[in-house]
Structure formats: structure tokens, C-alpha cells
PDB file of N, CA and C in Angstrom:
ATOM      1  N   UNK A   1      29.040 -59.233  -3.402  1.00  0.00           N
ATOM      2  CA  UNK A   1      30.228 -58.567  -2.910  1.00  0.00           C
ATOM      3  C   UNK A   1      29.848 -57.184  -2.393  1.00  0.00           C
ATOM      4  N   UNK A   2      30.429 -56.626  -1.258  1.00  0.00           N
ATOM      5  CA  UNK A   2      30.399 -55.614  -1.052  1.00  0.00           C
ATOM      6  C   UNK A   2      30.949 -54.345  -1.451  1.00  0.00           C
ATOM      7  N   UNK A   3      30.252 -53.588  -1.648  1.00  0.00           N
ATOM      8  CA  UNK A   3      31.297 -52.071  -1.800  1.00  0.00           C
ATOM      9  C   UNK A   3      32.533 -51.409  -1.285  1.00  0.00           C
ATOM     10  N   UNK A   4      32.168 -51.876   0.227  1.00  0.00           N
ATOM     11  CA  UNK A   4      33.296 -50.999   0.826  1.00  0.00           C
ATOM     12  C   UNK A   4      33.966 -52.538   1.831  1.00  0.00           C
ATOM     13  N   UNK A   5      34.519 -53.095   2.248  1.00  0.00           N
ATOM     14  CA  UNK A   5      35.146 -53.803   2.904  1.00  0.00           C
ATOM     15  C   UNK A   5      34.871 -53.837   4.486  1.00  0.00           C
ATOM     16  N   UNK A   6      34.672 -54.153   5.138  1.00  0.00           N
ATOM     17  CA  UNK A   6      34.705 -54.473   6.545  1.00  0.00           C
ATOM     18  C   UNK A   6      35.766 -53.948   7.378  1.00  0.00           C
ATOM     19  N   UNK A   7      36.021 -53.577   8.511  1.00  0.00           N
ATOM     20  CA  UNK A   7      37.211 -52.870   9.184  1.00  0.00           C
ATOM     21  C   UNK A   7      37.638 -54.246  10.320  1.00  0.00           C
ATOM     22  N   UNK A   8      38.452 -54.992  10.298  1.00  0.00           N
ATOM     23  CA  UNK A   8      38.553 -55.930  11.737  1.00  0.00           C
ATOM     24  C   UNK A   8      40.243 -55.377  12.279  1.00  0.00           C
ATOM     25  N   UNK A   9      40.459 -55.765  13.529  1.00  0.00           N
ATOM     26  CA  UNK A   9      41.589 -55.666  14.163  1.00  0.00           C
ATOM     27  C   UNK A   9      42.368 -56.878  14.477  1.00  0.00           C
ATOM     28  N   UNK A  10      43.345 -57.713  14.470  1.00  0.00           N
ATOM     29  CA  UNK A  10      43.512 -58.895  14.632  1.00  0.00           C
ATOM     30  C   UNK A  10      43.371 -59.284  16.503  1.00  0.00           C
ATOM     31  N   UNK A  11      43.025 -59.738  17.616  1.00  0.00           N
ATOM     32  CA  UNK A  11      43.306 -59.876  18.353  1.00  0.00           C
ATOM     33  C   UNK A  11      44.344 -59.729  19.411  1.00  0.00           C
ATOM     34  N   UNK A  12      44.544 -59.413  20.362  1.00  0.00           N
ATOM     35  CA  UNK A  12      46.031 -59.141  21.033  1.00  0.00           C
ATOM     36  C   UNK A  12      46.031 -60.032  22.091  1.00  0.00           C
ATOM     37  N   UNK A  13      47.145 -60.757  22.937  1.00  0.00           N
ATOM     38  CA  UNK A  13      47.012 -62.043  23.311  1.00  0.00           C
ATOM     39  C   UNK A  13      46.414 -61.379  24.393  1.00  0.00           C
ATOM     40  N   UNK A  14      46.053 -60.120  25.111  1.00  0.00           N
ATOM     41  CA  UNK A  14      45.527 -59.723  26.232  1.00  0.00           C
ATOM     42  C   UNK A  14      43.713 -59.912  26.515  1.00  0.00           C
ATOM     43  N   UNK A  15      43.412 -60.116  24.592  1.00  0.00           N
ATOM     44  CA  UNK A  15      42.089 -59.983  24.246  1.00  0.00           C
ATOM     45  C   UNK A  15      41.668 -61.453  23.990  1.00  0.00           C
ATOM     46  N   UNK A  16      42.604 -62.430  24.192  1.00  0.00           N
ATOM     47  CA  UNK A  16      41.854 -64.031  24.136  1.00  0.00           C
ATOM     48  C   UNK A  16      41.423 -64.559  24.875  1.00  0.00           C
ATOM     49  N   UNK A  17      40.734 -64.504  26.142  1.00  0.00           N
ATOM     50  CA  UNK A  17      40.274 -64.913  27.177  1.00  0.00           C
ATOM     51  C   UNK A  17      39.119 -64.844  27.113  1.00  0.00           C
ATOM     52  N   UNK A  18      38.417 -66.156  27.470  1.00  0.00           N
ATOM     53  CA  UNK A  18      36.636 -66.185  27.857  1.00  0.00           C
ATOM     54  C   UNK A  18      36.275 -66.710  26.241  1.00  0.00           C
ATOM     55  N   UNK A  19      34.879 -65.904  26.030  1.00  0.00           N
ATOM     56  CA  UNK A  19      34.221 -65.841  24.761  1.00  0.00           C
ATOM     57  C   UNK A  19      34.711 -65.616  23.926  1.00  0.00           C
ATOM     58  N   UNK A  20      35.679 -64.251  24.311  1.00  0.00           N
ATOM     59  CA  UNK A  20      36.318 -63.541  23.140  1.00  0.00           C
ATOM     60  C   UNK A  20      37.888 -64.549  22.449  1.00  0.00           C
ATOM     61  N   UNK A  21      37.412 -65.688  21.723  1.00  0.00           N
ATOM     62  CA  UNK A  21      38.163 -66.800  21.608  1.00  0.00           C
ATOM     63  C   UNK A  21      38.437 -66.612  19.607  1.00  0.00           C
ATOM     64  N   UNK A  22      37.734 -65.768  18.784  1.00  0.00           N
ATOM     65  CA  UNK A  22      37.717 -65.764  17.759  1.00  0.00           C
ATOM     66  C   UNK A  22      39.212 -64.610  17.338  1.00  0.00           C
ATOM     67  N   UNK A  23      39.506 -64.951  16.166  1.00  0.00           N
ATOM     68  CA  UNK A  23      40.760 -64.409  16.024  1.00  0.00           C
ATOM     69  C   UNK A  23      40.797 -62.702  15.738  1.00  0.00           C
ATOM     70  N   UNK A  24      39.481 -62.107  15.081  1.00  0.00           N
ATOM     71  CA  UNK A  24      39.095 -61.102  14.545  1.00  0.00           C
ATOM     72  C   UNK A  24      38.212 -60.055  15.847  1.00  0.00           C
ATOM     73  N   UNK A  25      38.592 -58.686  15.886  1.00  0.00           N
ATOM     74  CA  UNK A  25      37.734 -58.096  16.541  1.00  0.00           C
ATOM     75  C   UNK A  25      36.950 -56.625  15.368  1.00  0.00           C
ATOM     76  N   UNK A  26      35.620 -57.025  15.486  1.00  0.00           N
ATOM     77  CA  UNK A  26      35.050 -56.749  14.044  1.00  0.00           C
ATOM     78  C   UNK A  26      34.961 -54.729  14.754  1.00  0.00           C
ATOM     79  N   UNK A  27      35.131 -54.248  13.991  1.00  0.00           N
ATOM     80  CA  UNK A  27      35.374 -52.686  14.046  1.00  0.00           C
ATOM     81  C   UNK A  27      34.202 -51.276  13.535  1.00  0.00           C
ATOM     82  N   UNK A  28      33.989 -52.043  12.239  1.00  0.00           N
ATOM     83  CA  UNK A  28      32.888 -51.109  11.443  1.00  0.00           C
ATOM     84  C   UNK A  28      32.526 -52.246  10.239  1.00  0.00           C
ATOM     85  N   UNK A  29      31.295 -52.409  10.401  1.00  0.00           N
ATOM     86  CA  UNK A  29      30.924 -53.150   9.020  1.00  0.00           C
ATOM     87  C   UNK A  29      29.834 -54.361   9.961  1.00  0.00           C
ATOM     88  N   UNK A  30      29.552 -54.084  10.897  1.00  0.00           N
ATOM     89  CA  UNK A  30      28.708 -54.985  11.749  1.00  0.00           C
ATOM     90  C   UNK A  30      27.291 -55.270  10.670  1.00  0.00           C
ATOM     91  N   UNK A  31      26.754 -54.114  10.011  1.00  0.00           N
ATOM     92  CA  UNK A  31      25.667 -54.106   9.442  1.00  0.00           C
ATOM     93  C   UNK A  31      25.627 -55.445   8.324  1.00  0.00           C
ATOM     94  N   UNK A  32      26.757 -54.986   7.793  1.00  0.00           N
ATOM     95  CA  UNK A  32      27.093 -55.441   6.053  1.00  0.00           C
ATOM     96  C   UNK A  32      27.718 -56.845   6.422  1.00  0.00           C
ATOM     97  N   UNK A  33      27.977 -57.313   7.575  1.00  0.00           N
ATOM     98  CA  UNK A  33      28.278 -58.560   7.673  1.00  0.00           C
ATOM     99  C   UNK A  33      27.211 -59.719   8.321  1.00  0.00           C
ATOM    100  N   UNK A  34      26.292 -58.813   8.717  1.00  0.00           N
ATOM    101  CA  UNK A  34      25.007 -59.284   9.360  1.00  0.00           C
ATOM    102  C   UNK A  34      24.424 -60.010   7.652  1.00  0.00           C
ATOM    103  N   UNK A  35      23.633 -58.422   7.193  1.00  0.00           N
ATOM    104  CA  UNK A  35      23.570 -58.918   6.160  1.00  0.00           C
ATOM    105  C   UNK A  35      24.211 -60.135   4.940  1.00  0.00           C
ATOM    106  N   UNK A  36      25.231 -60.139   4.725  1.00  0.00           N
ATOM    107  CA  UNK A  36      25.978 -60.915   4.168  1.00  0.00           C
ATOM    108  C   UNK A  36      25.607 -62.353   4.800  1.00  0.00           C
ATOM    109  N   UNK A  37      25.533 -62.414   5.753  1.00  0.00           N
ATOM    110  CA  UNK A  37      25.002 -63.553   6.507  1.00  0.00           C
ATOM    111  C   UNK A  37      23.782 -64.064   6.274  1.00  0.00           C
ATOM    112  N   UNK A  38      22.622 -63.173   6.379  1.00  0.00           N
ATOM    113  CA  UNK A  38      21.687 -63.562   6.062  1.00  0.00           C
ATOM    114  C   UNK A  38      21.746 -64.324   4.389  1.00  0.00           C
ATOM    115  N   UNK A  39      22.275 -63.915   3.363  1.00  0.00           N
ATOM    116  CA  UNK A  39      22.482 -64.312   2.308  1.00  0.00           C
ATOM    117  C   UNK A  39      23.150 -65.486   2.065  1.00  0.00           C
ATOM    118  N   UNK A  40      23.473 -66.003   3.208  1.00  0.00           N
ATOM    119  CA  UNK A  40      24.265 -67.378   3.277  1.00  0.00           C
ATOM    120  C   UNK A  40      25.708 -67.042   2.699  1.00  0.00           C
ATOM    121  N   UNK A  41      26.267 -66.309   2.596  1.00  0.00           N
ATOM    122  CA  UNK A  41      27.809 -65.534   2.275  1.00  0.00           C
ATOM    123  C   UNK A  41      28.665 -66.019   3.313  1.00  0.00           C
ATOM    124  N   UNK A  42      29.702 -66.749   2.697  1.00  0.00           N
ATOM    125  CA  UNK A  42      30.412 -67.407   4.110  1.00  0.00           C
ATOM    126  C   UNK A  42      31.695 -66.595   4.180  1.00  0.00           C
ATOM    127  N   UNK A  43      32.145 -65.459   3.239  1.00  0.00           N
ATOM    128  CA  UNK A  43      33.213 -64.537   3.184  1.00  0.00           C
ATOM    129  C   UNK A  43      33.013 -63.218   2.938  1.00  0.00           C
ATOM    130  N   UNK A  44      33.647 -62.395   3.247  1.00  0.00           N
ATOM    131  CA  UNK A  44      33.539 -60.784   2.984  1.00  0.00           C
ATOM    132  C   UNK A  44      34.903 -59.809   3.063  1.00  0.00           C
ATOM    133  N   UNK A  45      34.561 -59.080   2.417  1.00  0.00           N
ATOM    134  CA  UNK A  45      35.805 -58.625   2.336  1.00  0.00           C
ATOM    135  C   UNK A  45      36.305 -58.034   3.740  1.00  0.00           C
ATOM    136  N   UNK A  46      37.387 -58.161   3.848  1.00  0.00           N
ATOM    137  CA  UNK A  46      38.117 -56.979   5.462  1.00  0.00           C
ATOM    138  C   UNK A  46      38.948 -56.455   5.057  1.00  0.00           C
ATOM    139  N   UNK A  47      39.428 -55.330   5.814  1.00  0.00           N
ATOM    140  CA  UNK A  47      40.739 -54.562   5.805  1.00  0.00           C
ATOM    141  C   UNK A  47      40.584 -55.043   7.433  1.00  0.00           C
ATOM    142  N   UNK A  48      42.420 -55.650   7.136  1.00  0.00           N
ATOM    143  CA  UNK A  48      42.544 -56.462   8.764  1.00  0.00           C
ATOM    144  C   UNK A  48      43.798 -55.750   8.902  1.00  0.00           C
ATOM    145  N   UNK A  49      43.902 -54.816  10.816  1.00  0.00           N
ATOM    146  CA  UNK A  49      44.412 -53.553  11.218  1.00  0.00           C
ATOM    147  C   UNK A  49      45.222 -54.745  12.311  1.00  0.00           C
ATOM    148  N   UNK A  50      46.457 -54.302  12.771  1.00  0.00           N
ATOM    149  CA  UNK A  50      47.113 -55.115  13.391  1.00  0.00           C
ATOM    150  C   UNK A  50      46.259 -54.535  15.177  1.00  0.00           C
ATOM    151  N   UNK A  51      46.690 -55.683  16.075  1.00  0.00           N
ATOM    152  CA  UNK A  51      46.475 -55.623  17.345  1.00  0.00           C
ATOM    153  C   UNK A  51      46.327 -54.273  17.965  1.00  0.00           C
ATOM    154  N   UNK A  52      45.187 -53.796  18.332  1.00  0.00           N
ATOM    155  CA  UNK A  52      44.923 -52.491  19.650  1.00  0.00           C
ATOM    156  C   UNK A  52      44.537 -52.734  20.622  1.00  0.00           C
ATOM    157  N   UNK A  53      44.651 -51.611  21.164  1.00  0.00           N
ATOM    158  CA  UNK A  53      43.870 -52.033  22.867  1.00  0.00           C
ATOM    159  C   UNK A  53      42.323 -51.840  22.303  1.00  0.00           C
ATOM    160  N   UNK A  54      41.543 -51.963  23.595  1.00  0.00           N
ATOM    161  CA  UNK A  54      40.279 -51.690  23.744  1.00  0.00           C
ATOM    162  C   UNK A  54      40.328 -50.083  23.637  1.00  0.00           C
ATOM    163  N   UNK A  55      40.774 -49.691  23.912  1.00  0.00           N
ATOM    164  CA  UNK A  55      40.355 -48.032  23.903  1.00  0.00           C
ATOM    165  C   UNK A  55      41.073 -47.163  22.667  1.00  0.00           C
ATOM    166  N   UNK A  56      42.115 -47.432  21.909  1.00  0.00           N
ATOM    167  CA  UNK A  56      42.479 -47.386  20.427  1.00  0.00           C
ATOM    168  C   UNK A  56      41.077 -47.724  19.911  1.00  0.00           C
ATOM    169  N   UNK A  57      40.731 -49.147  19.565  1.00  0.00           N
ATOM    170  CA  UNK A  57      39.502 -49.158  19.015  1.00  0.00           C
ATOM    171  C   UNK A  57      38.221 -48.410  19.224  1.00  0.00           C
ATOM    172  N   UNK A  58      37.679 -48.227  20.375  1.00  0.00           N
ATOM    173  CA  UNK A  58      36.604 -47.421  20.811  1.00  0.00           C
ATOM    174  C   UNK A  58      36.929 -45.915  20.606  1.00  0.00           C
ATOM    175  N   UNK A  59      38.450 -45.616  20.355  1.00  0.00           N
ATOM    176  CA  UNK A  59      38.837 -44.192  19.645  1.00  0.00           C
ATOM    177  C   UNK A  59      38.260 -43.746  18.488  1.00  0.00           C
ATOM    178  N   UNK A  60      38.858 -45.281  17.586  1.00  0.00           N
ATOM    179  CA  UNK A  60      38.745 -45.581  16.164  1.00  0.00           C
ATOM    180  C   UNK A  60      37.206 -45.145  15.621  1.00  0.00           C
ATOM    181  N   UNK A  61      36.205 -46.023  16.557  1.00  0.00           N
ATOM    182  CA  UNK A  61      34.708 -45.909  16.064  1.00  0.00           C
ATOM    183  C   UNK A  61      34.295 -44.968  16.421  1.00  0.00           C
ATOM    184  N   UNK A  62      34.560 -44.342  17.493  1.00  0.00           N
ATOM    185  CA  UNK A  62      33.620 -42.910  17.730  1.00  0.00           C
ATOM    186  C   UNK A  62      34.456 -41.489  16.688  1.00  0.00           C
ATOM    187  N   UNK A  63      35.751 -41.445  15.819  1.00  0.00           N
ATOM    188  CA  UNK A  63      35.799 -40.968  15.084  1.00  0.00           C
ATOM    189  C   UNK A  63      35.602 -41.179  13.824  1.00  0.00           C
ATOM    190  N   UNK A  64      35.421 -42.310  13.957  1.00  0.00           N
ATOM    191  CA  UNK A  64      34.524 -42.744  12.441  1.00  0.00           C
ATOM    192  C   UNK A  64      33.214 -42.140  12.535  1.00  0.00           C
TER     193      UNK A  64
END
């Protein structure tokens, strides 16, 4: 288990097109979910943030 939780955003129907087909847009915690992966961990914790734009989020991480 992790310490601190994962940050995701839920998708906005503007953001489902193409690749970007998964329901989650992952925020902060890229490292710790990599990892977790490698460990064969098929869950992790999130704090799941309702729908933003692209540029809310890219707000979000560069003041993190």
C-alpha cells in the first residue's frame, strides 16, 4: 500500500476521443503507480477530482 494516494481527474466527455478512451486522467502519482505495477499490484489508492479542462490540470501540476 501506498503512503500517500494517487491524484486522478475523472474524464470530461470533451477528453474521450482517440487513445484517450480510459476513464481516469492520472495527475500526480505517475511514479508510485509505475512502481506498483511493477509489483504486480492491480489497485492503488486515488483521490478521484471531478472533470477539468486540460489547462486546470496542467495548472494543478505545475503548482504542485
Amino acid at each position: 500500500m501506498t503512503l500517500q494516494p494517487i491524484r486522478v481527474y475523472e474524464r470530461g466527455e470533451d477528453q474521450k476521443t482517440g487513445k484517450k478512451d480510459k476513464p481516469y486522467i492520472l495527475s500526480f502519482g505517475s511514479r508510485r503507480c509505475a512502481a506498483m505495477e511493477l509489483l504486480g499490484r492491480e489497485a492503488i489508492r486515488a483521490v478521484v477530482f471531478p472533470p477539468a479542462t486540460d489547462a486546470e490540470i496542467a495548472q494543478a501540476r505545475a503548482v504542485e
